[in-house]
N, C-alpha and C. Protein backbone atom coordinates (compact mmCIF):
# COMPACT_ATOMS: atom_id res chain seq x y z
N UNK A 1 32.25 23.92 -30.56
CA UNK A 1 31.92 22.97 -29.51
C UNK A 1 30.50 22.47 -29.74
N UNK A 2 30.23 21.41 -29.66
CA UNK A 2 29.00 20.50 -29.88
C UNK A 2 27.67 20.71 -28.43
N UNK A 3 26.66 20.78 -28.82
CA UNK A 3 26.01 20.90 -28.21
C UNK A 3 25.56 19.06 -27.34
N UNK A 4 25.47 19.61 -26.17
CA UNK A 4 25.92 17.99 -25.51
C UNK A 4 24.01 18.10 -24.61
N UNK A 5 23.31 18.91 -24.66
CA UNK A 5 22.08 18.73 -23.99
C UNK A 5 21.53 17.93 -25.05
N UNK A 6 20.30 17.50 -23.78
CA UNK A 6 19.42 16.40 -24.89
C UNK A 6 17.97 17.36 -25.03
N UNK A 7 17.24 17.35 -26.20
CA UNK A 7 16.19 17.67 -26.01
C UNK A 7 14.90 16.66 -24.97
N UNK A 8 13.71 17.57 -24.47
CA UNK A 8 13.36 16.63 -24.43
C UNK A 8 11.48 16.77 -24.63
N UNK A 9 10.83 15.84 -25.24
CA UNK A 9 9.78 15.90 -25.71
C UNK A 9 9.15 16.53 -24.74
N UNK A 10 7.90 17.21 -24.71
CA UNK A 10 6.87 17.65 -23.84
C UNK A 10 5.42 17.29 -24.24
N UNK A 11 4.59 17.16 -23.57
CA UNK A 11 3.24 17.20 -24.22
C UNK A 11 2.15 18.34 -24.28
N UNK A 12 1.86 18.90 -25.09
CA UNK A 12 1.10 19.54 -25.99
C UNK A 12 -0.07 19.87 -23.98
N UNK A 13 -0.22 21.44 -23.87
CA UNK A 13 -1.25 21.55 -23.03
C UNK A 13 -2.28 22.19 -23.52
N UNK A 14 -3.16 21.64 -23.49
CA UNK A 14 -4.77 22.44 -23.93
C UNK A 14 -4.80 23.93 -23.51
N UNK A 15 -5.00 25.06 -24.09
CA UNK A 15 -5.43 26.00 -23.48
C UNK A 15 -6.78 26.07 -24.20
N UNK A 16 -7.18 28.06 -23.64
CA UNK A 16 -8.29 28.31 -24.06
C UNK A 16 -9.42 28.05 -23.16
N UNK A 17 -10.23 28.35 -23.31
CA UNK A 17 -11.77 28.36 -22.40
C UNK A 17 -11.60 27.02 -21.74
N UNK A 18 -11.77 26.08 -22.70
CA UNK A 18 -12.06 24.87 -22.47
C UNK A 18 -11.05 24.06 -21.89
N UNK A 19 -9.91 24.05 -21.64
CA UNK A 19 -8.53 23.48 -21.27
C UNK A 19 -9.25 23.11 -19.76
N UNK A 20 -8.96 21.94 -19.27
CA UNK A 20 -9.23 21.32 -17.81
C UNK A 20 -8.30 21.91 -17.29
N UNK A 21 -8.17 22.24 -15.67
CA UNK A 21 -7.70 22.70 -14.82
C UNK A 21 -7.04 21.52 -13.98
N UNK A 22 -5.41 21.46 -14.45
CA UNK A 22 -4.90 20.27 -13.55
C UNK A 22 -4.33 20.65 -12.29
N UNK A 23 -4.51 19.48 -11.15
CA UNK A 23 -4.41 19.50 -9.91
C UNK A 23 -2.87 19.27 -9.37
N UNK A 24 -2.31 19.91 -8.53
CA UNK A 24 -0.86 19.21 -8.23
C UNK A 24 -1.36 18.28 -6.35
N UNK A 25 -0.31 17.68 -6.67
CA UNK A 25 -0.04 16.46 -5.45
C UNK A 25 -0.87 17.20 -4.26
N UNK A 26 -0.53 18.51 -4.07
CA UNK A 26 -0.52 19.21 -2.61
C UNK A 26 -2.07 20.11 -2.68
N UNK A 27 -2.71 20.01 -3.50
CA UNK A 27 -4.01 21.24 -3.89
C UNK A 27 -5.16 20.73 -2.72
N UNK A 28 -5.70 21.34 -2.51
CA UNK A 28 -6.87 20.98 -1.79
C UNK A 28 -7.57 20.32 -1.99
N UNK A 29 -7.98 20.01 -3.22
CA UNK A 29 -8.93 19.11 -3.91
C UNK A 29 -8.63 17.73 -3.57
N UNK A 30 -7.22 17.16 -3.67
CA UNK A 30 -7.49 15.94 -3.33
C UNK A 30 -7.14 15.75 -1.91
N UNK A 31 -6.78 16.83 -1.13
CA UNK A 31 -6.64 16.08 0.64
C UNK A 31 -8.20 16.01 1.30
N UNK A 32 -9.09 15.01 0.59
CA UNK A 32 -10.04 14.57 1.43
C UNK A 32 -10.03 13.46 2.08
N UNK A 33 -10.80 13.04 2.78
CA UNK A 33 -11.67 12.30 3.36
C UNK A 33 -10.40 10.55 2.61
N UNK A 34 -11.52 10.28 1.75
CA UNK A 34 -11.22 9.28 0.55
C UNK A 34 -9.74 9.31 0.19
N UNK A 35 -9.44 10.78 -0.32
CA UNK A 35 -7.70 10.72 -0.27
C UNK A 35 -7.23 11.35 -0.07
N UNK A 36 -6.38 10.77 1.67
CA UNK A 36 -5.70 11.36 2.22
C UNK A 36 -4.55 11.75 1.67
N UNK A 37 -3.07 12.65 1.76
CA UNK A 37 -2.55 12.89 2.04
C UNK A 37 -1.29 11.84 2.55
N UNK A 38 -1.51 12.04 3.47
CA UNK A 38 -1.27 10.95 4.30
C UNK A 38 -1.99 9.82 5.61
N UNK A 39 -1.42 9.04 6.14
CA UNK A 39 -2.24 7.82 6.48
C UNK A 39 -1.79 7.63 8.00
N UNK A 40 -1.99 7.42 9.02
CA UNK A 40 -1.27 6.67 10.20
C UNK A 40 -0.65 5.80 9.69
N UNK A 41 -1.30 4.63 9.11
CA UNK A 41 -0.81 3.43 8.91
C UNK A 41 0.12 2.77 7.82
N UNK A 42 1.37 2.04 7.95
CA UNK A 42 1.93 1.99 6.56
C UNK A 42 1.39 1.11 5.53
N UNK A 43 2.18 1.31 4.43
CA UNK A 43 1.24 0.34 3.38
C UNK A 43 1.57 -1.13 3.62
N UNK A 44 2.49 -1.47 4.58
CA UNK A 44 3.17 -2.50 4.96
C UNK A 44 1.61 -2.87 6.18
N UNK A 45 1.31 -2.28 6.91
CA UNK A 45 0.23 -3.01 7.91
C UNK A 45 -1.23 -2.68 7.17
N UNK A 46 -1.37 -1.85 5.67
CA UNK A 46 -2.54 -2.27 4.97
C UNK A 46 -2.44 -3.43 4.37
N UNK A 47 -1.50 -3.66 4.04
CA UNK A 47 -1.28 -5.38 3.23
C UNK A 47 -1.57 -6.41 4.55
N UNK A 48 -0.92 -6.29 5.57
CA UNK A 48 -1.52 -6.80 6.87
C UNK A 48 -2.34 -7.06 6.58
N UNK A 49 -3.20 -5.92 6.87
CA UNK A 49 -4.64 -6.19 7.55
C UNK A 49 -5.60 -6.47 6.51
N UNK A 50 -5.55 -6.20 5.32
CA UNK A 50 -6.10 -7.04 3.91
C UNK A 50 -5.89 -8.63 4.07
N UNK A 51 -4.90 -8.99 4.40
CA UNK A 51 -4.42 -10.50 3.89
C UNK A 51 -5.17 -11.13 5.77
N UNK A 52 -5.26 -10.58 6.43
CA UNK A 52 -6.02 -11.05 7.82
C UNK A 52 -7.40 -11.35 7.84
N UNK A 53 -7.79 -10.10 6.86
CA UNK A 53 -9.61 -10.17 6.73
C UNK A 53 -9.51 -11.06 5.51
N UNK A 54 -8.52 -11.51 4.40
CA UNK A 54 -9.19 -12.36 3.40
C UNK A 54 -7.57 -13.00 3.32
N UNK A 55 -7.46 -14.37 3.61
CA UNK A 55 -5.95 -14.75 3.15
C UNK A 55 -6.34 -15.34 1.62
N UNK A 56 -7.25 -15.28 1.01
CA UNK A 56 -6.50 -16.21 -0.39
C UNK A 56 -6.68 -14.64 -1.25
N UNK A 57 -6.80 -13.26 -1.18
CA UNK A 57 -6.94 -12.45 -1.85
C UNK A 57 -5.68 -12.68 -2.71
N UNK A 58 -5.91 -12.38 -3.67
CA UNK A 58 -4.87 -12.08 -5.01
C UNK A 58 -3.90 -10.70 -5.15
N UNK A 59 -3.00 -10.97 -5.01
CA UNK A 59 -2.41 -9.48 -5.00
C UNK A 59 -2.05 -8.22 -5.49
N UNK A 60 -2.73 -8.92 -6.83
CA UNK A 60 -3.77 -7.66 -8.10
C UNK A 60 -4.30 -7.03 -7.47
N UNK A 61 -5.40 -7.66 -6.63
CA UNK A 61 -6.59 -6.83 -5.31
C UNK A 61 -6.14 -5.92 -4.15
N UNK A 62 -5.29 -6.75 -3.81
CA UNK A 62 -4.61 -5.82 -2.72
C UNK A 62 -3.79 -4.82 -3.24
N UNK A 63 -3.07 -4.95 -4.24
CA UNK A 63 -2.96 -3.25 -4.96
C UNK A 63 -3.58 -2.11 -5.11
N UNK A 64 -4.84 -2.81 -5.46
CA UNK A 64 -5.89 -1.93 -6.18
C UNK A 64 -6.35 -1.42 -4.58
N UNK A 65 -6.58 -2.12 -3.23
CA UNK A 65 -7.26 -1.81 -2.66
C UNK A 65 -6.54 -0.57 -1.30
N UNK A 66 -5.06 -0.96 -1.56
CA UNK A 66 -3.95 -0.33 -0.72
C UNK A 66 -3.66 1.14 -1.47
N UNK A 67 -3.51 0.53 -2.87
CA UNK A 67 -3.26 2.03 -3.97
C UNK A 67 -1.77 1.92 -3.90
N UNK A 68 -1.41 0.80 -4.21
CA UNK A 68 0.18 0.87 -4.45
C UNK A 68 0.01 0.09 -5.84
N UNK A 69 1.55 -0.12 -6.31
CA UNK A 69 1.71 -2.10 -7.69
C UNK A 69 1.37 -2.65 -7.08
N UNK A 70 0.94 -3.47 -8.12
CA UNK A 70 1.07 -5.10 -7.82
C UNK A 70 3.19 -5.46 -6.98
N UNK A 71 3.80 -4.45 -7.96
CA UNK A 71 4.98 -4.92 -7.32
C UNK A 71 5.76 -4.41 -6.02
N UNK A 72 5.16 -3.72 -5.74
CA UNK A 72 4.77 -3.07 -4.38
C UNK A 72 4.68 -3.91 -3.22
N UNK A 73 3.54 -4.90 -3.75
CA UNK A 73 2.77 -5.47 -2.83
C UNK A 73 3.90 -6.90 -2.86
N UNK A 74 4.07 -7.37 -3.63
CA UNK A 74 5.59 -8.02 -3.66
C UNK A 74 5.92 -8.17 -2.87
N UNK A 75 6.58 -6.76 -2.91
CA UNK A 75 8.10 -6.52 -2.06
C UNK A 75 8.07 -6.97 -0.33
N UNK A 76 6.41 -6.06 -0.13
CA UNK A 76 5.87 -5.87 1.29
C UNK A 76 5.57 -7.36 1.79
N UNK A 77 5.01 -7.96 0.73
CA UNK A 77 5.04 -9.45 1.16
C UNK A 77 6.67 -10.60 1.76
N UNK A 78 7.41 -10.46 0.91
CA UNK A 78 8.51 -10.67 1.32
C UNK A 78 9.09 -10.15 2.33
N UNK A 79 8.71 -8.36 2.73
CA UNK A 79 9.13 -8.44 3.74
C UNK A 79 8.45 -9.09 4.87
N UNK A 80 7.39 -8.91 5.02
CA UNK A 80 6.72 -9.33 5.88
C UNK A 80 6.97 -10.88 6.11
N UNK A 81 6.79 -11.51 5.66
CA UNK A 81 7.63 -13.14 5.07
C UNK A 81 8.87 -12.96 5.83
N UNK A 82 9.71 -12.23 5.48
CA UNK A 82 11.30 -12.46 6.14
C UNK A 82 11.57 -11.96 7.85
N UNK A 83 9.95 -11.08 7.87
CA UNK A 83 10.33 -10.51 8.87
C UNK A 83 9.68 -11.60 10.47
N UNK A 84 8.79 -13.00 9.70
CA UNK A 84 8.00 -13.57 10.53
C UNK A 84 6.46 -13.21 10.78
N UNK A 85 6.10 -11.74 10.25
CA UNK A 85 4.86 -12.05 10.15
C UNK A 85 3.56 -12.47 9.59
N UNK A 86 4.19 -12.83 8.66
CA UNK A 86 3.34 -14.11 7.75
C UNK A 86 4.05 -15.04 7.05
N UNK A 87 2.82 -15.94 7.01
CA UNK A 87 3.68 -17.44 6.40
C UNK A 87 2.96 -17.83 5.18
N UNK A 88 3.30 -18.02 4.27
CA UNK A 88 2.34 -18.38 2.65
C UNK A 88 2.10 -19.43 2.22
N UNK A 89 1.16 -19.73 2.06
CA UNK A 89 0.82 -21.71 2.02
C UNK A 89 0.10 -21.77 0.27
N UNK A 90 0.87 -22.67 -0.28
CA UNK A 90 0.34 -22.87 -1.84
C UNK A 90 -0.79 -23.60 -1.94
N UNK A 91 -1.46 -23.22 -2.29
CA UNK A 91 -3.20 -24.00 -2.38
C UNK A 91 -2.91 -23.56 -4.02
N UNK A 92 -3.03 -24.74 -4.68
CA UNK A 92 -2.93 -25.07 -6.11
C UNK A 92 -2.04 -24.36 -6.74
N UNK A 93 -2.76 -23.25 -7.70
CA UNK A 93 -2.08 -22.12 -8.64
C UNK A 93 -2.11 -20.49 -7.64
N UNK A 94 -2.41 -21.00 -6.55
CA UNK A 94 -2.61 -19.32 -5.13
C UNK A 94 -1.91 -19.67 -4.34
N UNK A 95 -2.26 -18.35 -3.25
CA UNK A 95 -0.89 -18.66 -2.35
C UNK A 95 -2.35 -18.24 -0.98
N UNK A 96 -2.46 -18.59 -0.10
CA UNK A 96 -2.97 -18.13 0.90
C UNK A 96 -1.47 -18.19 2.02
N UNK A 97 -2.38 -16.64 2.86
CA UNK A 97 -1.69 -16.13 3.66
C UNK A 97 -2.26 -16.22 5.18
N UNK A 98 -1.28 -16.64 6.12
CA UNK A 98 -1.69 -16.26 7.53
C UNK A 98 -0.76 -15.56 8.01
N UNK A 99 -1.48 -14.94 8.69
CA UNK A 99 -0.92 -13.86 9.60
C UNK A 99 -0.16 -14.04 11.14
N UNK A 100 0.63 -14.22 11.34
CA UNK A 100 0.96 -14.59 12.66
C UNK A 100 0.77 -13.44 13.97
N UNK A 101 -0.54 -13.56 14.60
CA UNK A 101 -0.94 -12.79 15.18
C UNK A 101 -0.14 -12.34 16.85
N UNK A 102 0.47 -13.38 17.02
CA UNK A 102 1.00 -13.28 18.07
C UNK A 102 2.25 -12.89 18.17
N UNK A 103 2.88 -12.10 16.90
CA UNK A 103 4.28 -11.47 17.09
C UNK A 103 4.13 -10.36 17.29
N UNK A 104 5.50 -9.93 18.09
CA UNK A 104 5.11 -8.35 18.60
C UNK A 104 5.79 -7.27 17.77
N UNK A 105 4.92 -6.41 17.40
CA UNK A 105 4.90 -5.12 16.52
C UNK A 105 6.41 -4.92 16.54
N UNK A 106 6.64 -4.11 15.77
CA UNK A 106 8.24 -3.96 15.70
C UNK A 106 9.17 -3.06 16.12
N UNK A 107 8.38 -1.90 16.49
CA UNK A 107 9.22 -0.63 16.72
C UNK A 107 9.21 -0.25 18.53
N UNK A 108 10.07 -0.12 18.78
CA UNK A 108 10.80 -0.08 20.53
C UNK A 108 8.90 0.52 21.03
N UNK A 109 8.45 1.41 20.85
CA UNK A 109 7.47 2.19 21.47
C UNK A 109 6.20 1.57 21.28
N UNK A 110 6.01 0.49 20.42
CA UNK A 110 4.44 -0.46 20.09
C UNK A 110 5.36 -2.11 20.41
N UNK A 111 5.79 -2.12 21.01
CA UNK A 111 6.68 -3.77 21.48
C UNK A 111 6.15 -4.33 22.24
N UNK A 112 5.31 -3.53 23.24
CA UNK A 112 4.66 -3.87 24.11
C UNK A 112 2.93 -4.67 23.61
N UNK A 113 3.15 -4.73 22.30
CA UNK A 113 2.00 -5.22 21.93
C UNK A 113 1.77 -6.01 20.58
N UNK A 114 1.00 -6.79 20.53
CA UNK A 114 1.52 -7.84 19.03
C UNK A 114 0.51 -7.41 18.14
N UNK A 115 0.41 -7.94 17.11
CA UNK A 115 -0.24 -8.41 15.78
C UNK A 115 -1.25 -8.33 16.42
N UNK A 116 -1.79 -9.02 16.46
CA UNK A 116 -3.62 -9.21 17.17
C UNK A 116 -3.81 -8.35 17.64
N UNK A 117 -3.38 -7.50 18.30
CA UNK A 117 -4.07 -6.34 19.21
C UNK A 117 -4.18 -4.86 18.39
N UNK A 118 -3.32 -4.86 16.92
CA UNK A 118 -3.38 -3.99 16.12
C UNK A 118 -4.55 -4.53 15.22
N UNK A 119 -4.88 -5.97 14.89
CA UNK A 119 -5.93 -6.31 13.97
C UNK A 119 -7.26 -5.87 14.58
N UNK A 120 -7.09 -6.47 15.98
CA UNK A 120 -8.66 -6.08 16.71
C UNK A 120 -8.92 -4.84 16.19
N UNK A 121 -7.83 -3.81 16.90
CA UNK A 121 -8.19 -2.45 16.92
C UNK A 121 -8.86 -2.04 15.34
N UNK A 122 -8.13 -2.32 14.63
CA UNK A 122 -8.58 -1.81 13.37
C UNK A 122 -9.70 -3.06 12.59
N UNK A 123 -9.68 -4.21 12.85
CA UNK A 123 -11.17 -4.76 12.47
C UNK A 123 -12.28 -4.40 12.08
N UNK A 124 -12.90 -4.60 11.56
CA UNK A 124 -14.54 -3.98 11.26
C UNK A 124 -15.49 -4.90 12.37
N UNK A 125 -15.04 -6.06 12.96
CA UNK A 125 -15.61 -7.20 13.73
C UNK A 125 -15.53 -6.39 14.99
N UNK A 126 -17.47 -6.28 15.91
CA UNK A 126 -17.46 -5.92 16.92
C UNK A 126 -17.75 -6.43 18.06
């Protein structure tokens, strides 16, 4: 009978004195401050609130600045797009974004309150 597993490559780990000490997802080291763990907020209302404080940002930037893809940020755009809370206006070879501040949040328990009243809150503007 034929052997039907696949091998599969591994990469080579440093030992010895000198070998770096790698971190897993859950270690202490990285649940700080800077990086959380986890977030209140989804990456869906960081793209929000990025594209509120700057609509012609590029969405290279807002990757980099959310910590998701670029195709990530895509997706979240479209939804957000399909879902009514933003609308995308072509200015040349860009896309600027507005935010439609006056729709109300989405989930039965924050309904009672729209867009704008989640931007205030989290704003840097006092």
């Amino acid at each position: 009978m034929a052997n039907t597993t696949t091998s599969r490559r591994t990469k080579s780990k440093p030992t010895g004195a000198g070998a770096a000490k790698k971190t897993t997802a859950g270690s202490s080291k990285e649940k700080t401050a800077a990086n959380p763990r986890w977030t209140f907020l989804t990456n869906h209302s960081h793209v929000l609130i990025l594209l509120h404080n700057n609509p012609d940002m590029v969405l290279r930037q807002v990757a980099l600045e959310v910590g998701i893809t670029e195709r990530a940020v895509q997706r979240i755009i479209q939804d957000l797009e399909s879902g009514g809370v933003i609308e995308r206006e072509r200015v040349g070879r860009r896309n600027r974004y507005k935010v439609l501040v006056n729709q109300p949040l989405r989930h039965a328990i924050e309904a009672h309150r729209n867009i704008g009243d989640l931007l205030a809150l989290i704003s840097n503007d006092e």
